[in-house]
Protein backbone atom coordinates (compact mmCIF):
# COMPACT_ATOMS: atom_id res chain seq x y z
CA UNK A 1 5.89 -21.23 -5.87
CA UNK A 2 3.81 -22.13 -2.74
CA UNK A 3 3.96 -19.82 0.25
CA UNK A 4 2.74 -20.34 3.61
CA UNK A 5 0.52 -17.92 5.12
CA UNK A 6 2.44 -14.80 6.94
CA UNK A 7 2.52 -15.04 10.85
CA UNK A 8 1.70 -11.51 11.14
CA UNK A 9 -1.38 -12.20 8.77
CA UNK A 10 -5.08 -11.42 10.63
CA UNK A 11 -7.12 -14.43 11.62
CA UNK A 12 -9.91 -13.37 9.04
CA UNK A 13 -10.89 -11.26 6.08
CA UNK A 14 -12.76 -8.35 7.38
CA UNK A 15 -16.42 -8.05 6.00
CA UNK A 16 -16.67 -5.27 4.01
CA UNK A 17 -19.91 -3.90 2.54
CA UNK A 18 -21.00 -3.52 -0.81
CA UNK A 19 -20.52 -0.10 -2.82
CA UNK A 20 -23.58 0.84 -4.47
CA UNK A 21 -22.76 1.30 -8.16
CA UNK A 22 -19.14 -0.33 -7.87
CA UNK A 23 -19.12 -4.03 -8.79
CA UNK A 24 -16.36 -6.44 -9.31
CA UNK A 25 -15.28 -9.36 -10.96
CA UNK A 26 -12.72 -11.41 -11.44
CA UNK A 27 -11.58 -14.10 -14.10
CA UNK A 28 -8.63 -16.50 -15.13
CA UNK A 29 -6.57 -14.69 -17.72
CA UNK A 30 -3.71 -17.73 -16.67
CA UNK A 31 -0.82 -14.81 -16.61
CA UNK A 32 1.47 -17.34 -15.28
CA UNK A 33 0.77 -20.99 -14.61
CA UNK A 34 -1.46 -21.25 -11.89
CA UNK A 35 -4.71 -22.29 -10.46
CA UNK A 36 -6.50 -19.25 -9.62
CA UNK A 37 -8.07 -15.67 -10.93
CA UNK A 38 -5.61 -13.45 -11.84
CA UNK A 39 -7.85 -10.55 -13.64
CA UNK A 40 -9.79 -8.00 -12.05
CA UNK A 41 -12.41 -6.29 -13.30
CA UNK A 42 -14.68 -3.13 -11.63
CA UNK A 43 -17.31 -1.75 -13.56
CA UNK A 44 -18.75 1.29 -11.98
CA UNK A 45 -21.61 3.70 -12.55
CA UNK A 46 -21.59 6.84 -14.62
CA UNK A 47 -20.34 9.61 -12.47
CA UNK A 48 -18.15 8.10 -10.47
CA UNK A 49 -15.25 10.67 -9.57
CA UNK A 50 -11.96 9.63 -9.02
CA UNK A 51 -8.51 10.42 -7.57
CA UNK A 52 -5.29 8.90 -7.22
CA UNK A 53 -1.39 8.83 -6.59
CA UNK A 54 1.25 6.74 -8.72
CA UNK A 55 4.88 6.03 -8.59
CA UNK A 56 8.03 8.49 -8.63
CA UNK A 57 10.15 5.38 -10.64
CA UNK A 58 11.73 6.84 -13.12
CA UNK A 59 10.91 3.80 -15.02
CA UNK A 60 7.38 3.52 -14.50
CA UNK A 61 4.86 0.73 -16.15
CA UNK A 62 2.52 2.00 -19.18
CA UNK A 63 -0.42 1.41 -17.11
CA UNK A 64 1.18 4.20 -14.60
CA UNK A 65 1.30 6.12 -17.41
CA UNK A 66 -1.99 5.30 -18.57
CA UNK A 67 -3.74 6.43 -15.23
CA UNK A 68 -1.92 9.50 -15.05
CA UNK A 69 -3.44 11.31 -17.78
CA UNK A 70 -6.62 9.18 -17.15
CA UNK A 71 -6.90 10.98 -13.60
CA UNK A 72 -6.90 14.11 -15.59
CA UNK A 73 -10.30 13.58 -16.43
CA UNK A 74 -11.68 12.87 -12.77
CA UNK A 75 -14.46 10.30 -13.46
CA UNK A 76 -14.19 6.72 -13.60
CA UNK A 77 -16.36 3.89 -15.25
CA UNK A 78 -14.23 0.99 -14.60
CA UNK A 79 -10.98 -0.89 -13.36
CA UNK A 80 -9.11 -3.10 -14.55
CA UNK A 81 -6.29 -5.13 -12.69
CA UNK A 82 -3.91 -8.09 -13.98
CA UNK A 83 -1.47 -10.09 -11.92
CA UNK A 84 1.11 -11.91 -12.75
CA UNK A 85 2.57 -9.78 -15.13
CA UNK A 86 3.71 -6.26 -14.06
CA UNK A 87 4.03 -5.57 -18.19
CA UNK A 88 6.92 -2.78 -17.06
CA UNK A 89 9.95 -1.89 -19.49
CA UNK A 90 7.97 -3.21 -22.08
CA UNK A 91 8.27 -0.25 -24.82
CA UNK A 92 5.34 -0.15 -27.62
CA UNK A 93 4.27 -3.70 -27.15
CA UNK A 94 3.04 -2.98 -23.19
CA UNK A 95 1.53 0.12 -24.06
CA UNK A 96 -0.12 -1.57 -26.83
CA UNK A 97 -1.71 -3.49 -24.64
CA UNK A 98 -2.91 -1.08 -22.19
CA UNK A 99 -4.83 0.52 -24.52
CA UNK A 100 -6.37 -2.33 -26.23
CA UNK A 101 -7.47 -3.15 -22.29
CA UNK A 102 -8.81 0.40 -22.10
CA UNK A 103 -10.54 -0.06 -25.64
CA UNK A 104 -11.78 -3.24 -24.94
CA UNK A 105 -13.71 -2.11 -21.46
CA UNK A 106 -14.73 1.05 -22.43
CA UNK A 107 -17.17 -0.85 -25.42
CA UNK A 108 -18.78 -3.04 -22.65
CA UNK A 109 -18.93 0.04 -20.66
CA UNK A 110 -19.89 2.32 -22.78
CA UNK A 111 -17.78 4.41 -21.91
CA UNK A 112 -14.47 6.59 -22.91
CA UNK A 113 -11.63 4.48 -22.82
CA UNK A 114 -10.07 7.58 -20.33
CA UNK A 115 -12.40 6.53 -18.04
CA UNK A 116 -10.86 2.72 -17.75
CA UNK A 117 -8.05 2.52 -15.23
CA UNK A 118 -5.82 -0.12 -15.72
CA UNK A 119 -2.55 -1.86 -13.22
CA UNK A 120 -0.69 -4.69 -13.59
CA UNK A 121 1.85 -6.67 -11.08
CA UNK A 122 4.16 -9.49 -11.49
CA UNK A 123 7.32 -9.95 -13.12
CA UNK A 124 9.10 -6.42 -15.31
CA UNK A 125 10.31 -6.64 -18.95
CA UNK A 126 7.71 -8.74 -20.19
CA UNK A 127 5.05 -7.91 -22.24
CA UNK A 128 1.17 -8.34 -21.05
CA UNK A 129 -0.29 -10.49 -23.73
CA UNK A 130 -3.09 -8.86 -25.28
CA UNK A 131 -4.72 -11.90 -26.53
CA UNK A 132 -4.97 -13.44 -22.90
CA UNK A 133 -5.91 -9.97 -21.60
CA UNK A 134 -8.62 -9.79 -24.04
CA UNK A 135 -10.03 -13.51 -23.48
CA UNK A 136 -9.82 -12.95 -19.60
CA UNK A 137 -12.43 -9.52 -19.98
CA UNK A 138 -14.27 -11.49 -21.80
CA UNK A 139 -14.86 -14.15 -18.58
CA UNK A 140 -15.24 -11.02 -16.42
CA UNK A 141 -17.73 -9.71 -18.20
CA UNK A 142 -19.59 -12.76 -17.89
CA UNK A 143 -18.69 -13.43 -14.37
CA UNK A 144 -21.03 -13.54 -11.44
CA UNK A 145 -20.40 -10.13 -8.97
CA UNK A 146 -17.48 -11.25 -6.96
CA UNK A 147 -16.63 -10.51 -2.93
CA UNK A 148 -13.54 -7.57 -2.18
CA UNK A 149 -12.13 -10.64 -0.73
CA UNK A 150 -12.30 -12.76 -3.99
CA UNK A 151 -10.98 -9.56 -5.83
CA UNK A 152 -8.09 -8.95 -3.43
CA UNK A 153 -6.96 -12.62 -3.83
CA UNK A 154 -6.90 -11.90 -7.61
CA UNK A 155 -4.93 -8.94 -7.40
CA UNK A 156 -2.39 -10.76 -5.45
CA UNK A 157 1.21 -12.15 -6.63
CA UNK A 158 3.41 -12.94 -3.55
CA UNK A 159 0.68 -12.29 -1.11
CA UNK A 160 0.21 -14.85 1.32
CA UNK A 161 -3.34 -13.81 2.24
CA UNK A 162 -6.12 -11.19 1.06
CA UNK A 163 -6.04 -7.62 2.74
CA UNK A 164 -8.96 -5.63 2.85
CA UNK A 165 -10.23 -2.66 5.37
CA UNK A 166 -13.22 -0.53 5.70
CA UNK A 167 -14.66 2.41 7.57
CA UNK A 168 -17.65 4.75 7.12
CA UNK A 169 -18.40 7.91 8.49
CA UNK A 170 -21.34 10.17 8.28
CA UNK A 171 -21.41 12.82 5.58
CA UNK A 172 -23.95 15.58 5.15
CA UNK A 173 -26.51 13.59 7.24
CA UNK A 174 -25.76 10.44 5.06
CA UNK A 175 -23.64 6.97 6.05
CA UNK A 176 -21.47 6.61 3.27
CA UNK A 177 -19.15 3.53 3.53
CA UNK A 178 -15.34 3.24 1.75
CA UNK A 179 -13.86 -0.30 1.69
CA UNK A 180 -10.54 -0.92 0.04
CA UNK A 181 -8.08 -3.48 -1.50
CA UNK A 182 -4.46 -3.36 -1.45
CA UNK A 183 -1.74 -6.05 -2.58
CA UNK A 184 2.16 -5.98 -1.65
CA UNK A 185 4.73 -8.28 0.16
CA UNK A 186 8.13 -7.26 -1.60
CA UNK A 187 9.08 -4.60 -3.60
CA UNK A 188 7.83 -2.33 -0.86
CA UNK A 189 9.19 1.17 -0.59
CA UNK A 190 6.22 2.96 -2.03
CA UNK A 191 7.30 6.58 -2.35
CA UNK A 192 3.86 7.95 -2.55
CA UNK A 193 1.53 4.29 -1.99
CA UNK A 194 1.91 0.86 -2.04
CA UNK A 195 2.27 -1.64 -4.95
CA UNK A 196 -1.60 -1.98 -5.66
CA UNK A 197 -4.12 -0.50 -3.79
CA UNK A 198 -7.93 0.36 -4.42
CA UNK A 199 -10.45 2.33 -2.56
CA UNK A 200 -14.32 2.28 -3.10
CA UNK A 201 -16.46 4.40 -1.35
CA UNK A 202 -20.41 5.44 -2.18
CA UNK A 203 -19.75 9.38 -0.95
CA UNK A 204 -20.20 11.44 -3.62
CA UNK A 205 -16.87 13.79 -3.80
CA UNK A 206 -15.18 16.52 -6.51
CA UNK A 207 -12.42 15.13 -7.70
CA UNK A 208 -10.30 17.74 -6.99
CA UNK A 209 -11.43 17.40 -3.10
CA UNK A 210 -11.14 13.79 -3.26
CA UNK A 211 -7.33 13.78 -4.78
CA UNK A 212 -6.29 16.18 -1.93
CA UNK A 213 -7.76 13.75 0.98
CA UNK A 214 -5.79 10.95 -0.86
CA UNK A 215 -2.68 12.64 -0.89
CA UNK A 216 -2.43 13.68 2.38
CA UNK A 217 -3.85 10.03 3.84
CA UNK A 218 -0.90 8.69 2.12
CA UNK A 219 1.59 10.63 2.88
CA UNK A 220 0.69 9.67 6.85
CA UNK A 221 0.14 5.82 5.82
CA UNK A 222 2.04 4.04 2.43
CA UNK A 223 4.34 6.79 2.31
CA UNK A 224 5.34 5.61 6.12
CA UNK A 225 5.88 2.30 5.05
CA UNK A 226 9.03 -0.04 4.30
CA UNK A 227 9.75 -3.97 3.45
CA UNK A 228 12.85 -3.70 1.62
CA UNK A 229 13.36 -0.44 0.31
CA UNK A 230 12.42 -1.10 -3.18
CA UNK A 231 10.43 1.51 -5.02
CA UNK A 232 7.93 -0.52 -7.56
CA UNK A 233 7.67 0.68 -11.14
CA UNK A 234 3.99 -0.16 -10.69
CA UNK A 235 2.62 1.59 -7.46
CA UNK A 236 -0.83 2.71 -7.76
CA UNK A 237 -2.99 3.48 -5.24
CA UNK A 238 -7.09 5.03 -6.64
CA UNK A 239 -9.75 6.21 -4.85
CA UNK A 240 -12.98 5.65 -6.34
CA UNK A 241 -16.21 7.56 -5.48
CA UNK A 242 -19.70 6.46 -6.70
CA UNK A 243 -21.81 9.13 -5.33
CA UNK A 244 -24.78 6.77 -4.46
CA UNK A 245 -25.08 7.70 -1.03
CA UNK A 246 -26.40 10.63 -1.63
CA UNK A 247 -25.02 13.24 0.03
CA UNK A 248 -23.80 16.69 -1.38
CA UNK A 249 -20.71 16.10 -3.33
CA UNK A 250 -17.72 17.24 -1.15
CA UNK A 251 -15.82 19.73 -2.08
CA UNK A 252 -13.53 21.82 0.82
CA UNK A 253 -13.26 20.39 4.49
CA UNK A 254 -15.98 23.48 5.11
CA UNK A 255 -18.40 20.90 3.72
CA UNK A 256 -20.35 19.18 6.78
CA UNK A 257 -18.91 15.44 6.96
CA UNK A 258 -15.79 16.61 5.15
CA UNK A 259 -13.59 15.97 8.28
CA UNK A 260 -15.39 12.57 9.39
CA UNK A 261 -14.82 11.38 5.99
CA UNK A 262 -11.12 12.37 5.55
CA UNK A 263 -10.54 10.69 9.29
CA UNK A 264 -12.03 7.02 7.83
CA UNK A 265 -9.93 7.40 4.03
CA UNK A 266 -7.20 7.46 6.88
CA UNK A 267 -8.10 4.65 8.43
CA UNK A 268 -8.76 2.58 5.73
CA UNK A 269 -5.39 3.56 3.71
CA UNK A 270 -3.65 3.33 7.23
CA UNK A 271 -4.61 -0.58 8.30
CA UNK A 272 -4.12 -1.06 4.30
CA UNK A 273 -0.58 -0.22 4.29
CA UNK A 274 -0.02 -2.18 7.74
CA UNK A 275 -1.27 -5.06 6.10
CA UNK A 276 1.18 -4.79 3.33
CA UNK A 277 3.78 -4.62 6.26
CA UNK A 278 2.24 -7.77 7.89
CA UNK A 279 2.95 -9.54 4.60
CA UNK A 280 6.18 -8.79 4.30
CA UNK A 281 8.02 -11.18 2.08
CA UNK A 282 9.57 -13.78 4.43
CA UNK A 283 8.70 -11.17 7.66
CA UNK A 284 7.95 -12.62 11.49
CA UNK A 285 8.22 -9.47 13.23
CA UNK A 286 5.82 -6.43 13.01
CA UNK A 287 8.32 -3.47 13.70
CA UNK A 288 6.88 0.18 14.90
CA UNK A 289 9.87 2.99 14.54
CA UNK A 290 8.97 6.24 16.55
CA UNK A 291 10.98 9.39 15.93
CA UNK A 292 10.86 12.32 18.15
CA UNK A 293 12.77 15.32 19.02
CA UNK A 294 13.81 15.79 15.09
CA UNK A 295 14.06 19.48 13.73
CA UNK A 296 11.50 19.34 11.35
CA UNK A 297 8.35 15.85 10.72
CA UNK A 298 9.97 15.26 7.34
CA UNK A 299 13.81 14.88 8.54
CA UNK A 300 12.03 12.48 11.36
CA UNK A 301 10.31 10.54 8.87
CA UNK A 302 13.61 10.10 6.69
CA UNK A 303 15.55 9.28 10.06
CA UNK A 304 12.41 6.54 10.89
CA UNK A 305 13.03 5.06 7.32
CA UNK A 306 16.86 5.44 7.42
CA UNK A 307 16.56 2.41 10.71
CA UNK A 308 13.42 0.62 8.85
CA UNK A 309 15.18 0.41 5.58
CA UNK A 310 18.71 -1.00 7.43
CA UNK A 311 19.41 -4.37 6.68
CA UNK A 312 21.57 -4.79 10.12
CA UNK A 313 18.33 -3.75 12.51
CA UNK A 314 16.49 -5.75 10.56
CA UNK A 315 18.47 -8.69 11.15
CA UNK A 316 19.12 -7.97 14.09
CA UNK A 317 15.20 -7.90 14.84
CA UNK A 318 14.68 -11.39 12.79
CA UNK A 319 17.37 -12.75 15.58
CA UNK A 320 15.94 -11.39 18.78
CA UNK A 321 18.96 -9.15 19.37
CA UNK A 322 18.76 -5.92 21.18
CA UNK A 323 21.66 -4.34 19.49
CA UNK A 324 20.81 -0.88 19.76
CA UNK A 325 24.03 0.07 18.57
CA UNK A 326 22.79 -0.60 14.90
CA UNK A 327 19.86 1.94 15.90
CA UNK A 328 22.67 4.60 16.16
CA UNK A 329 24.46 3.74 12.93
CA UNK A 330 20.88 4.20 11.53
CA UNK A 331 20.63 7.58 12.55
CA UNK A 332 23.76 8.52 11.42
CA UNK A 333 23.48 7.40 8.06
CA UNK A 334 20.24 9.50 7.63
CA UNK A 335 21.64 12.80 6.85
CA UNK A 336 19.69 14.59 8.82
CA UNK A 337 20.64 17.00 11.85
CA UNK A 338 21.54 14.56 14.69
CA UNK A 339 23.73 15.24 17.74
CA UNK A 340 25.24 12.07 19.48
CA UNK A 341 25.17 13.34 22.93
CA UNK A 342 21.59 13.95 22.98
CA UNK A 343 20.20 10.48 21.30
CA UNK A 344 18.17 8.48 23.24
CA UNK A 345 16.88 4.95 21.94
CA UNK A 346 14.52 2.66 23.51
CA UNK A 347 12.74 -0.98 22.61
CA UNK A 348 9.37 -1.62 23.77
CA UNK A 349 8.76 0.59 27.13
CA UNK A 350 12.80 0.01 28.21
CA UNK A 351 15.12 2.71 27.90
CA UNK A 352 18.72 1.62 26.64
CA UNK A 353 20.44 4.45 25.60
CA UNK A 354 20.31 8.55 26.68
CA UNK A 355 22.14 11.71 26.06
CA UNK A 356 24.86 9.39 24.11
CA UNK A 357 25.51 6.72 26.22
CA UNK A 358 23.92 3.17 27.52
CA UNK A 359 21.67 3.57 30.42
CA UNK A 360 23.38 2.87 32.89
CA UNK A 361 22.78 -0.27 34.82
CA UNK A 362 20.59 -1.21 31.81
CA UNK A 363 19.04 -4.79 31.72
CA UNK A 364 18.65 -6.72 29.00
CA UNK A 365 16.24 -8.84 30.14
CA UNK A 366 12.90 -7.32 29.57
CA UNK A 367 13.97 -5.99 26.00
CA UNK A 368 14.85 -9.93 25.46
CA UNK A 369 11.13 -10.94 26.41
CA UNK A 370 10.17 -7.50 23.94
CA UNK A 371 12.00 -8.95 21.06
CA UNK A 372 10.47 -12.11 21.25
CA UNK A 373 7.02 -10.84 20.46
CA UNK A 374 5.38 -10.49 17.16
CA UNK A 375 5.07 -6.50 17.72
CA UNK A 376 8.29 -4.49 18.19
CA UNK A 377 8.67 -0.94 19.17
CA UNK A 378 12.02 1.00 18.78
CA UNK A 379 11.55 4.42 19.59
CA UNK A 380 14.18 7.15 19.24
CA UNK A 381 14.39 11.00 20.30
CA UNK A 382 16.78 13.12 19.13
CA UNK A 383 16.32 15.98 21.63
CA UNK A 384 16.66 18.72 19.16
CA UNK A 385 13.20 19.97 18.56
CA UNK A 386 9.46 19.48 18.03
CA UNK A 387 9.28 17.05 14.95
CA UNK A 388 8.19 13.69 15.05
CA UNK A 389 7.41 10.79 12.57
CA UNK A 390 6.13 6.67 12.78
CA UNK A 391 6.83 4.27 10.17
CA UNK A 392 6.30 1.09 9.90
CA UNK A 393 8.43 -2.08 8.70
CA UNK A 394 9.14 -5.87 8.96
CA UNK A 395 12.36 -8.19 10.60
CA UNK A 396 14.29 -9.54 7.49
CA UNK A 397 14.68 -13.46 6.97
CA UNK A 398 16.12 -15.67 5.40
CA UNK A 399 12.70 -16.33 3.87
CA UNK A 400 12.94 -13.05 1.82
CA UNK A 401 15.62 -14.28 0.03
CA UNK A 402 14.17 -17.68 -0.80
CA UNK A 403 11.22 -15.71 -2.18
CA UNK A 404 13.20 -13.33 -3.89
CA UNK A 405 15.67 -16.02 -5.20
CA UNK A 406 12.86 -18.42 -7.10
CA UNK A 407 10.81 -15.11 -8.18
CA UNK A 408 10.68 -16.21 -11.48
CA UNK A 409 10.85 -19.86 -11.09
């Protein structure tokens, strides 16, 4: 299945610098019949902490699994990443091959095979086949160093283009850079991060410091993030940190740098997960969803998903409609504390509804021109107190279900 590039996509790949002591590769492992790399491989030098966040599926892959107790441990000596093949619901044969992965890596590394994080994306209830895993670490371990952009591709299954983003920031009198990796178009209603997503940086960090920065950088960016509602059984988002620039290992935001660094893991996870937005299966429309006024940030943030995650604003979006009305329904649906008579909605910088009813002597017209655009705004207030919340989402198409329709075809 050939897609065309996403509309919303950036014009380029943004150049993102190398991490001393974290070096990738990536291989043909031919998970499915195509012409491209579909195996990912990091190897990373000893010490390298680590942190990361995984799925709250119920049914979650054996990789998931796998990283789970591997984050126990905090240090890292390598990654590795298939696509293709999300090897989910796959009982003792997927976990079989998880660790033979783990097993296989950890020799070339030499390393503990607790150290070897492992994902895998594509298609659930099929088993990863060990003897194509095994034959495509063999290529990567051969493999010339790769770009982030030739790794990103590789992670990629319905991705229309590679997403990458970077920052650095200046820690204990050192520039340490973080550039990351993410892939996700469908199946996108992460529930702690996106589908796949991987962060390098050279700032040396405790692991325990490192894992709380991560959680709360996603709960303000893939957490705030929606394409159709659909929690993956494979979401994994790790933050790797090398330690090669230098600087005292942080450990509390007391430590000088602590602050600057936390602000660019934001950035990077934030323009990450926007991406993953941008290349929304099928999307055309880059939608911003405001909430304000709510009682509490979390009962905003499920009132922001409740209209992201509706099928009828999101159609109504893909047509160019200002039907606000759906908006409302939205909001109502949430279960949260709402009062009609105080709701105000807006699109772009127009006003159409307050206190409960239309504006009156509203015009359509500039809300028309609004809707046309690439980048939508709907912003809400609820006028019953202090807590606010932005998430982000895509217009659905008919595209999505042409995608979604030939999946396995």
């Amino acid at each position: 299945m050939s897609l065309e590039k996403s509309p919303l996509a950036p014009a380029t790949f943004p150049t993102l610098p190398e991490i001393t002591g974290a070096v990738p590769h990536v291989s043909r492992a031919r998970y499915k019949e195509w012409d491209r790399c579909d195996l990912t491989f990091v190897a990373m030098d000893e010490g390298t902490a680590v942190a990361g966040v995984t799925t709250r599926s119920l049914c979650p892959s054996p990789e998931v699994e796998w990283c789970r107790e591997a984050l126990k441990g905090g240090t890292a000596r390598a990654l590795v990443v298939n696509a293709g093949n999300a090897n989910a619901f796959t009982g003792n044969r997927g976990r079989a091959a998880v660790e033979a992965i783990a097993e296989k890596a950890a020799a070339h590394c030499g390393c503990a095979p607790t150290e070897v994080f492992i994902a895998s994306t594509g298609v659930i209830g099929v088993p990863l086949p060990i003897d194509k895993a095994e034959a495509g670490l063999e290529a990567a371990f051969t493999a010339p160093e790769a770009s982030w952009e030739d790794a990103a591709n590789a992670i990629g299954t319905t991705d229309t283009f590679a997403k990458g983003a970077t920052a650095s920031a200046v820690v204990d009198g050192k520039t340490v850079q973080i550039s990351g990796i993410v892939k996700g178009s469908g199946m996108i209603a992460p529930d702690m991060a996106t589908m796949l997503g991987f962060i390098f940086t050279d700032a040396a960090a405790q692991p325990t410091f490192l894992q709380e920065m991560l959680v709360a950088a996603v709960a303000r960016t893939f957490n705030c993030i929606t394409v159709d509602s659909d929690t993956s059984t494979s979401d994994t988002v790790l933050v790797f940190a090398t330690g090669k620039a230098g600087n005292t290992p942080l450990g509390s935001f007391d430590d000088p740098g602590a602050d600057a660094f936390a602000a660019a893991l934001d950035n990077v996870c934030g323009e990450l997960a926007h991406l993953v937005v941008r290349d929304g299966e099928g999307a055309s429309k880059f939608i911003e969803i405001s909430v304000g006024g709510a009682q509490s940030d979390e009962s905003a943030r499920k009132i922001a998903l409740s209209i992201a995650n509706s099928p009828l604003v999101k159609t109504a979006i893909a047509g160019e409609d200002a039907n606000w009305g759906r908006v409302v329904m939205a909001v109502g649906k949430a279960g949260e504390p709402a009062d009609r008579d105080r709701l105000s909605i807006r699109f772009g910088a127009t006003q159409v509804a307050k206190d409960g009813l239309a504006v009156e002597g509203y015009d359509e017209a500039p809300v028309a021109v609004h809707l046309k655009g690439q980048e939508i705004e709907i912003g809400v207030d609820l006028g019953l107190g202090d807590g606010r919340a932005t998430v982000w989402t895509c217009d659905l198409t008919h595209g999505y279900i042409s995608i979604n329709a030939d999946y396995r075809t």
